[in-house]
Protein backbone atom coordinates (compact mmCIF):
# COMPACT_ATOMS: atom_id res chain seq x y z
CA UNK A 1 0.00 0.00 0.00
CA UNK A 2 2.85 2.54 0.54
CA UNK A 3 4.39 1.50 -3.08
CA UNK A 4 0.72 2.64 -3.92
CA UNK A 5 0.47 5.54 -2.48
CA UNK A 6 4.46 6.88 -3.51
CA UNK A 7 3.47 6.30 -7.04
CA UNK A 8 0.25 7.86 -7.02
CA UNK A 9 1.87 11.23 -5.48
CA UNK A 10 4.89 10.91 -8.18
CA UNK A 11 3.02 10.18 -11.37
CA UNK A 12 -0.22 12.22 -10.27
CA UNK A 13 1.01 15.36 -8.40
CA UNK A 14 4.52 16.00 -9.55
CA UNK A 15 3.38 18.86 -11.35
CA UNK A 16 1.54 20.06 -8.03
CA UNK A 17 4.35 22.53 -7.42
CA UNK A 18 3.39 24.31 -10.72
CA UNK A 19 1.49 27.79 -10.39
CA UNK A 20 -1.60 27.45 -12.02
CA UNK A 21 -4.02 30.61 -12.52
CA UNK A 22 -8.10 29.70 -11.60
CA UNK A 23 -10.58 31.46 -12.88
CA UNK A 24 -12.10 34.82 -11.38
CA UNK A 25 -15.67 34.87 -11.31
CA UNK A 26 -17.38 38.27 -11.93
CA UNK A 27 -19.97 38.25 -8.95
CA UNK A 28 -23.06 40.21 -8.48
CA UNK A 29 -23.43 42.17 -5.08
CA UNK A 30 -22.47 40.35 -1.73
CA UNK A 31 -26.52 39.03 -0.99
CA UNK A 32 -27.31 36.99 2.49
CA UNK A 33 -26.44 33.21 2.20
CA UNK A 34 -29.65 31.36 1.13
CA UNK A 35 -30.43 28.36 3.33
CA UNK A 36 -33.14 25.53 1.89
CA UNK A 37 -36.40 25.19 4.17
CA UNK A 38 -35.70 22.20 6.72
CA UNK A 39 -38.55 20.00 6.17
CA UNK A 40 -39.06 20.71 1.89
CA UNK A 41 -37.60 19.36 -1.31
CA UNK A 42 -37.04 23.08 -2.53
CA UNK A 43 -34.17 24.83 -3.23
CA UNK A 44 -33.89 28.17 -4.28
CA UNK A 45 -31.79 28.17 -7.68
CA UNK A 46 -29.69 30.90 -9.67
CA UNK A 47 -28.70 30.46 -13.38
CA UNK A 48 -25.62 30.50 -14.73
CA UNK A 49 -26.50 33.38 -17.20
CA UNK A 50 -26.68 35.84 -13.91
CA UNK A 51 -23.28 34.23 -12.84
CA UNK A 52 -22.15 35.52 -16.19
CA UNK A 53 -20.49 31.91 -16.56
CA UNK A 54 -19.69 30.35 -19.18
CA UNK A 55 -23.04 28.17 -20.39
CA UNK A 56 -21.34 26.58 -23.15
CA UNK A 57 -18.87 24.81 -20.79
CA UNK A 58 -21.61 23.20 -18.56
CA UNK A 59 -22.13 19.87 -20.68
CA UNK A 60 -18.31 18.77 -20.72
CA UNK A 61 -17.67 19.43 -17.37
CA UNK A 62 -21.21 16.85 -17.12
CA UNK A 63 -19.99 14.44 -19.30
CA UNK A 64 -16.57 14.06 -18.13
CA UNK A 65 -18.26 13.35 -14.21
CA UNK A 66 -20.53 10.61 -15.55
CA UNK A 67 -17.58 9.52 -17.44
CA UNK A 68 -15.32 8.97 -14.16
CA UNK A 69 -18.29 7.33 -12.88
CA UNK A 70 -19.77 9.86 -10.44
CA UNK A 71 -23.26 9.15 -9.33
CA UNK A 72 -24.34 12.71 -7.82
CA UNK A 73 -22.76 16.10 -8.22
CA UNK A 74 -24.16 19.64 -7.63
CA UNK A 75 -22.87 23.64 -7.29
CA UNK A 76 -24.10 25.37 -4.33
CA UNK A 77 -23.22 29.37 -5.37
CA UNK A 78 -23.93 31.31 -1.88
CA UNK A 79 -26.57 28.41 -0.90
CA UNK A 80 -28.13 28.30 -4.18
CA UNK A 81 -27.94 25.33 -6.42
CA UNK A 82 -26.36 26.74 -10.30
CA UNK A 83 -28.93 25.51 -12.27
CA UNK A 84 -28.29 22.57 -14.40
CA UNK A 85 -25.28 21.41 -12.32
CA UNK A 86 -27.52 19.02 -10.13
CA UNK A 87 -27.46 15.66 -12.14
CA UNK A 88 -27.50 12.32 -10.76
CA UNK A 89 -25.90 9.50 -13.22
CA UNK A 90 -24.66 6.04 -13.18
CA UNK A 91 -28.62 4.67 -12.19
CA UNK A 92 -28.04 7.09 -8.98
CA UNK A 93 -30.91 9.38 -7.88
CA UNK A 94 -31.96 12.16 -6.22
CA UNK A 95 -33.21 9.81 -3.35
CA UNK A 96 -29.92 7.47 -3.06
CA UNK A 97 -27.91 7.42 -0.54
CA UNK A 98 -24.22 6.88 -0.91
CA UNK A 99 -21.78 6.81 1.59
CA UNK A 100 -19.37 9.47 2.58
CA UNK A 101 -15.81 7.03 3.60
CA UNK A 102 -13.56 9.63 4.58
CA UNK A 103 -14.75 12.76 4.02
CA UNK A 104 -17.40 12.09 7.11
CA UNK A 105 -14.33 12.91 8.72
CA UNK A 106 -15.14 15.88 9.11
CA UNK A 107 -18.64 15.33 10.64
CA UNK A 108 -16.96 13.94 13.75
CA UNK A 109 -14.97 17.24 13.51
CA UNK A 110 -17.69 19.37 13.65
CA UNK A 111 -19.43 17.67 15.96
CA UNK A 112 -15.88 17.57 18.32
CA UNK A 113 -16.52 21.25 17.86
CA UNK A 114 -20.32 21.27 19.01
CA UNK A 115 -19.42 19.75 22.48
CA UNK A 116 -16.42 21.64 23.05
CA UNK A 117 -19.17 24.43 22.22
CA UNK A 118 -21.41 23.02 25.07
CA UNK A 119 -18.75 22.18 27.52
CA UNK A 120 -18.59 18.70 27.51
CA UNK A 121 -15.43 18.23 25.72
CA UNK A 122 -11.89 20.52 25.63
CA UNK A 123 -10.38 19.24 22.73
CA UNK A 124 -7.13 19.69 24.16
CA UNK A 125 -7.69 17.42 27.03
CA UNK A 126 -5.98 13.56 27.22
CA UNK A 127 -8.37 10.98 25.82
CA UNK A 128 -8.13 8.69 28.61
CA UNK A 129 -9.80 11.66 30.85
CA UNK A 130 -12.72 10.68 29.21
CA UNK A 131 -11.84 7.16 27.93
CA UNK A 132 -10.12 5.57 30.33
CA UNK A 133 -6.31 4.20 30.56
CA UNK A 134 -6.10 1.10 28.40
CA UNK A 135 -7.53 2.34 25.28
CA UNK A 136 -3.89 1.71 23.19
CA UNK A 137 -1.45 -0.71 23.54
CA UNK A 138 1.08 1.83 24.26
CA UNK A 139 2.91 2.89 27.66
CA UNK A 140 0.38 4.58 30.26
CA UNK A 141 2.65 7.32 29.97
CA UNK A 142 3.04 7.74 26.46
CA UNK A 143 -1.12 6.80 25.89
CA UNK A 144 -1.70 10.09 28.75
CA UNK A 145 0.13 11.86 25.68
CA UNK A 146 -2.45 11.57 23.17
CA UNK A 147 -5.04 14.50 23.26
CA UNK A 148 -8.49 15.09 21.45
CA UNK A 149 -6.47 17.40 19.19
CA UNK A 150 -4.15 14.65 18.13
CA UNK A 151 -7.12 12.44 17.09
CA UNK A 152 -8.51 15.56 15.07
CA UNK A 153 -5.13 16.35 13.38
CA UNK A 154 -3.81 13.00 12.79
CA UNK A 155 -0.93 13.27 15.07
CA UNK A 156 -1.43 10.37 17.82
CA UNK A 157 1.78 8.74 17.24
CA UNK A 158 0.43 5.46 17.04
CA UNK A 159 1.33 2.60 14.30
CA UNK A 160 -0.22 3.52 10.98
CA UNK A 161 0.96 0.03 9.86
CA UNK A 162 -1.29 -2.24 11.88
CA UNK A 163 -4.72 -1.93 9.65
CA UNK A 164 -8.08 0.18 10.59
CA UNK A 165 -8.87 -2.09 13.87
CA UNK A 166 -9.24 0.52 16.83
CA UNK A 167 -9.49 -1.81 19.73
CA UNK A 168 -6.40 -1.45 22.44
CA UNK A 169 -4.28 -4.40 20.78
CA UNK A 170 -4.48 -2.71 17.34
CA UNK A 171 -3.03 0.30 18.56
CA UNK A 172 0.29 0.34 18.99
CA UNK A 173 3.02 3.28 20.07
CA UNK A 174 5.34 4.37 16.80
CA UNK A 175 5.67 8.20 18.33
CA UNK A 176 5.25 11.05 20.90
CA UNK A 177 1.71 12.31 20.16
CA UNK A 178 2.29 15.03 18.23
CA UNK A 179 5.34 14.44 16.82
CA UNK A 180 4.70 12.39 13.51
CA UNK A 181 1.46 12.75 11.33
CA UNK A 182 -0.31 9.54 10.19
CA UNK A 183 -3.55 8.90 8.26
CA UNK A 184 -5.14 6.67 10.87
CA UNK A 185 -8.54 5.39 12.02
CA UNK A 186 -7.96 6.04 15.42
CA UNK A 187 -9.72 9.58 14.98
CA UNK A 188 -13.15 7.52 15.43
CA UNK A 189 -12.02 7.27 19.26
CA UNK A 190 -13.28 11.03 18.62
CA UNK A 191 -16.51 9.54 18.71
CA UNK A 192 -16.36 7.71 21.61
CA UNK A 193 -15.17 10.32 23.32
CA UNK A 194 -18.12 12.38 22.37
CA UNK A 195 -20.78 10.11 23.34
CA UNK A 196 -19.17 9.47 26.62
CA UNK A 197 -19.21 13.05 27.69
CA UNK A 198 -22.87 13.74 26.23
CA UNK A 199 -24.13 10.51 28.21
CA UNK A 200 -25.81 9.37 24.80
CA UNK A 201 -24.99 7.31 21.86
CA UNK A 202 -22.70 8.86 19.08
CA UNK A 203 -25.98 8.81 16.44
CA UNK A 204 -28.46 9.86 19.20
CA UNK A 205 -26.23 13.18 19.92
CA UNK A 206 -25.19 13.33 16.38
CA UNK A 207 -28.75 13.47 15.19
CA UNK A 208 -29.69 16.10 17.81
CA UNK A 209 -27.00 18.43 17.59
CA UNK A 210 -26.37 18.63 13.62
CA UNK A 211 -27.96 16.56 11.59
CA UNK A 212 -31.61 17.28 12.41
CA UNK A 213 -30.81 20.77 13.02
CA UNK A 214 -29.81 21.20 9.24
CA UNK A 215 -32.18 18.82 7.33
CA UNK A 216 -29.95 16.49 6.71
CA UNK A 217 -30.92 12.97 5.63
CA UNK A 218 -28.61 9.37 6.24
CA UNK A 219 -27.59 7.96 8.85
CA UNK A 220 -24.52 6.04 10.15
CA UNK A 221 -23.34 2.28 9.29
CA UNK A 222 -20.16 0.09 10.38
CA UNK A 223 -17.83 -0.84 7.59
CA UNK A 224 -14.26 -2.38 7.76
CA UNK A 225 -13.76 -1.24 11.70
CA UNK A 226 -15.28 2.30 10.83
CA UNK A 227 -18.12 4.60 11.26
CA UNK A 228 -19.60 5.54 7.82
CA UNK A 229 -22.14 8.13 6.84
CA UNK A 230 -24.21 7.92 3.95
CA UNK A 231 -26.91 10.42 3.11
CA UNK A 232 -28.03 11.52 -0.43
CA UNK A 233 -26.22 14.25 -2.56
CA UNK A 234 -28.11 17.46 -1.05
CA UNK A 235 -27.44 16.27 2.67
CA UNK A 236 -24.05 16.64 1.90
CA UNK A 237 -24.82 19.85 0.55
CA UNK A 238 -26.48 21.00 3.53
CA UNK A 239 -23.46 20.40 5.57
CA UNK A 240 -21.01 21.99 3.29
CA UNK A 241 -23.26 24.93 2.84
CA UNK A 242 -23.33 25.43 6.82
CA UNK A 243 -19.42 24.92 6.95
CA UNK A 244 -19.50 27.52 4.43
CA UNK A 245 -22.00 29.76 6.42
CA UNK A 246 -19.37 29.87 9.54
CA UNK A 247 -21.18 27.47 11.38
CA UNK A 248 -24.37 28.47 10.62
CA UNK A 249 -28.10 27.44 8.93
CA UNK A 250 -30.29 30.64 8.99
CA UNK A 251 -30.24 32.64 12.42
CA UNK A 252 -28.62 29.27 14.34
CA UNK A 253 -25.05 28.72 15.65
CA UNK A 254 -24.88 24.81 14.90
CA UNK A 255 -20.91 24.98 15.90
CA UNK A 256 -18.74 28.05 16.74
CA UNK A 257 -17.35 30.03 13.99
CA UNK A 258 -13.78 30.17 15.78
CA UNK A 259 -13.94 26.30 16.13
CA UNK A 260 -14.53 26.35 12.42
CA UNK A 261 -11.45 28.76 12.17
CA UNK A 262 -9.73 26.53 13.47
CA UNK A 263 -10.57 23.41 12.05
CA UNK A 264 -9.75 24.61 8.60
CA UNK A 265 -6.26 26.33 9.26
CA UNK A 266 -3.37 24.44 9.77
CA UNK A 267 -3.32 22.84 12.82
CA UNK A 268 0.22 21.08 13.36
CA UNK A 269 3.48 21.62 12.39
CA UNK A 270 3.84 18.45 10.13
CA UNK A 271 1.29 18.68 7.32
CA UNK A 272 0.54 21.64 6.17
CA UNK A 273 -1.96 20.73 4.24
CA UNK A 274 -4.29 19.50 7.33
CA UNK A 275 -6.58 20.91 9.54
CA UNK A 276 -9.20 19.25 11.91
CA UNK A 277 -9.71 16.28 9.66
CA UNK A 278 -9.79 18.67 6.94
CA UNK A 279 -8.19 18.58 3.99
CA UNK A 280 -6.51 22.20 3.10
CA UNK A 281 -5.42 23.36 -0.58
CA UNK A 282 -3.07 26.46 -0.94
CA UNK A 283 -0.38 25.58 1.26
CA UNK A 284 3.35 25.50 0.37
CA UNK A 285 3.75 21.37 1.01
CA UNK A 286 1.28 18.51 2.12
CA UNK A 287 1.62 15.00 3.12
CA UNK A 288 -0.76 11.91 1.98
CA UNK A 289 -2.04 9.34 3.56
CA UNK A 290 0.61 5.79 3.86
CA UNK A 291 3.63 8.10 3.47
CA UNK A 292 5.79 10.23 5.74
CA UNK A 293 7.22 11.97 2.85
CA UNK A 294 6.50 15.86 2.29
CA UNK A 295 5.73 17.02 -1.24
CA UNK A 296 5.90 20.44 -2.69
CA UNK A 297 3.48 23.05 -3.95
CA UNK A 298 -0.67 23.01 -3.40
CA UNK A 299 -2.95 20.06 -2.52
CA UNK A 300 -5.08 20.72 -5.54
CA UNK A 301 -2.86 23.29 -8.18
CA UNK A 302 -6.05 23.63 -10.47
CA UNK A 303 -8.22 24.85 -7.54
CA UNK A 304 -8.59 28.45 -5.66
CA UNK A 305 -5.89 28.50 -2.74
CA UNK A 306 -8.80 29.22 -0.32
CA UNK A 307 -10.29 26.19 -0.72
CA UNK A 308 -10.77 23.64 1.82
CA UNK A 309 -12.45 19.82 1.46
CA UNK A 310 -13.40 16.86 2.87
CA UNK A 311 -11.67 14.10 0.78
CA UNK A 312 -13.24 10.44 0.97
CA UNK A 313 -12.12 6.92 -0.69
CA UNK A 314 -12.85 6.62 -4.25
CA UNK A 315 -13.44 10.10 -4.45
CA UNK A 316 -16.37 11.52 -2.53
CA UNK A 317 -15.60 15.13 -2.75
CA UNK A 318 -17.15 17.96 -0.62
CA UNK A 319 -15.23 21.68 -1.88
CA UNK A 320 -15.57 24.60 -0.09
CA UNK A 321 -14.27 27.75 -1.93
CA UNK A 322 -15.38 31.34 0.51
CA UNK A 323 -13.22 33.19 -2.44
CA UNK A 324 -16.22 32.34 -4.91
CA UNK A 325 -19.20 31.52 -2.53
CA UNK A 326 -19.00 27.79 -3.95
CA UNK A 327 -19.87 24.61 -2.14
CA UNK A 328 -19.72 21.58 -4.57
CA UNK A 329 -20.54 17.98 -4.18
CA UNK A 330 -19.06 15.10 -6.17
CA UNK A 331 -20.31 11.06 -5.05
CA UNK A 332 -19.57 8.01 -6.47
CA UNK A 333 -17.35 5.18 -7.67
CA UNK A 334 -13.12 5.71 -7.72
CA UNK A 335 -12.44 8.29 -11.17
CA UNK A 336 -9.70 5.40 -11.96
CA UNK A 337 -7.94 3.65 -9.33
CA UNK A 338 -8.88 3.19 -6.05
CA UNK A 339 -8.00 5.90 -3.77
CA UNK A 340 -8.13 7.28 -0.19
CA UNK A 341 -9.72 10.28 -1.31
CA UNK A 342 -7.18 12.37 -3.12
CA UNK A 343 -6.62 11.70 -6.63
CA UNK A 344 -5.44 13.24 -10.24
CA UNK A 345 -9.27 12.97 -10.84
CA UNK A 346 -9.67 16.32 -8.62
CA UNK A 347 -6.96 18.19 -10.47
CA UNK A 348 -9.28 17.11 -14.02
CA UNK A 349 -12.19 17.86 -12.31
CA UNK A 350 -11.10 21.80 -11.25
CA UNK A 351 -9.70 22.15 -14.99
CA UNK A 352 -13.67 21.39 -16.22
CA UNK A 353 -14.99 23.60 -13.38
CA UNK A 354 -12.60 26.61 -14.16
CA UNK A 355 -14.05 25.98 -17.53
CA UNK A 356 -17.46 27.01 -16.59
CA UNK A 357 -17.05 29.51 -13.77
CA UNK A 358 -14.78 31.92 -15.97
């Protein structure tokens, strides 16, 4: 897998270090964010002729997604869906669900934020405050080491090399916390750590606190020793659109804008490119998952350095883009290979939506 991974970030982003212009869009007048009813199928929409995009460029960018086989993919622009972007393909509908892999990540991250909101977490607490001693494998002393924070940037310092399993004998000491970053499924402890200190279950306090409160649809599901979301195409929407709102959905605070701040900024030393289980693009060098080696230049050259995404296996992409007032959704099966969420497919991809935005 790490022969995988080294060749994917050699053939497919040794160019990444490359300037590459994106496209300005001429915007009308900064308007209030538009936020779909809770409990209704409508959603406001604005068309690409008062975007002053380029029409023409709509159907290729269309035809290339249900070419990589994507399954749903829409353009939020300030909350409303660009007409004609919404199209569901591959014998996916409006009414599918489809799971999220890894860019749910950043659900638990939000939700990290929520209870930190409410008190019941401090992210920069141990985990065995709330977990107990005996949740690794590792010395008591290097375990007390590990902090929320670690889980939510990646930067436990436990074996990467050992497989997804999060029970105590599957995690095993490589590193001081904070010292080494590692893709690992250890951030899921995140969870527990959650429902402990709420006193409910992780989809009970999950449901309360953000996806009810937004309208969201799906609901979680264990898969290869992880927690998975799946929800159709405009649930995902709904949460990028209130990541993009600063932590809002009309006149509610769902999670704190400086959490939010937070979570998409750099957060360690190591990886530039990482925030809070968020994926970062703009930054001078970034890591991938399976590797400790640091490449050069931007996540994602083709897209605006502003952006920020959540990034899932076979690429499920959720972009968020504050520059341009974009949220955009892509589910479905891998582009080409398989993937952990990152691909060449998302440099393609920005190319096509460039096309149309300019």
């Amino acid at each position: 897998m790490k022969t995988f991974w080294l060749c994917i970030a050699i053939l497919c982003f040794g160019l990444s270090s490359c300037s590459s212009e994106t496209a300005e869009i001429e915007q009308p007048q900064d308007e209030a964010i538009y936020f779909p009813p809770l409990t209704s199928e409508t959603w406001e929409m604005v068309s690409i002729s008062e975007l002053g995009w380029n029409a023409s460029q709509l159907q290729p960018l269309l035809e290339y997604l249900a070419l990589k086989h994507s399954k749903g993919f829409l353009m939020l622009y300030n909350g409303k869906i660009v007409e004609g972007t919404e199209s569901y393909m591959n014998g996916h509908s409006a009414n599918t669900l489809w799971y999220w892999a890894s860019a749910g990540k950043t659900l638990t991250s939000t939700m990290a934020g929520i209870a930190q909101d409410k008190g019941l977490i401090k992210i920069n607490t141990k985990v065995s405050d709330y977990l107990g001693t005996g949740w690794t494998s590792a010395p008591l002393e290097k375990e007390n080491l590990i902090t929320c924070k670690n889980l939510l940037t990646m930067t436990s310092g436990l074996d990467d090399g050992l497989g997804d399993g999060v029970l105590a004998e599957n995690l095993h000491y490589t590193a001081d916390a904070g010292t080494r970053w590692a893709y690992h499924n250890v951030y899921v402890k995140m969870q527990d750590v959650i429902s402990k200190a709420s006193n409910q279950t992780w989809n009970a306090y999950f449901n309360s606190q953000l996806r009810d409160p937004i309208g969201m649809d799906g609901n979680w599901f264990t898969f290869e020793n992880s927690n998975v979301y799946a929800s159709t195409t405009r649930s995902m929407a709904r949460f990028g659109l209130m990541i993009y709102a600063k932590g809002k959905w009309g006149n509610t605070q769902i999670v704190s804008e400086n959490f939010l701040t937070q979570a998409t900024t750099t957060s360690q030393n190591i990886n530039e490119a990482y925030g809070y289980l968020w994926w970062l693009n703009g930054k001078p060098t970034y890591h991938l998952p399976q590797t400790q080696l640091e490449f050069p230049g931007s996540l994602i050259p083709t897209a605006p350095s502003d952006m920020y995404a959540a990034l899932g296996k076979n690429d499920q992409k959720l972009y968020v883009v504050p520059s341009k007032k974009l949220v955009i959704i892509r589910m479905g099966e891998a582009a080409d290979a398989q993937n952990f969420g990152l691909s060449d497919f998302d440099k393609v991809l920005w190319s096509k939506i460039n096309a149309l935005i300019n």
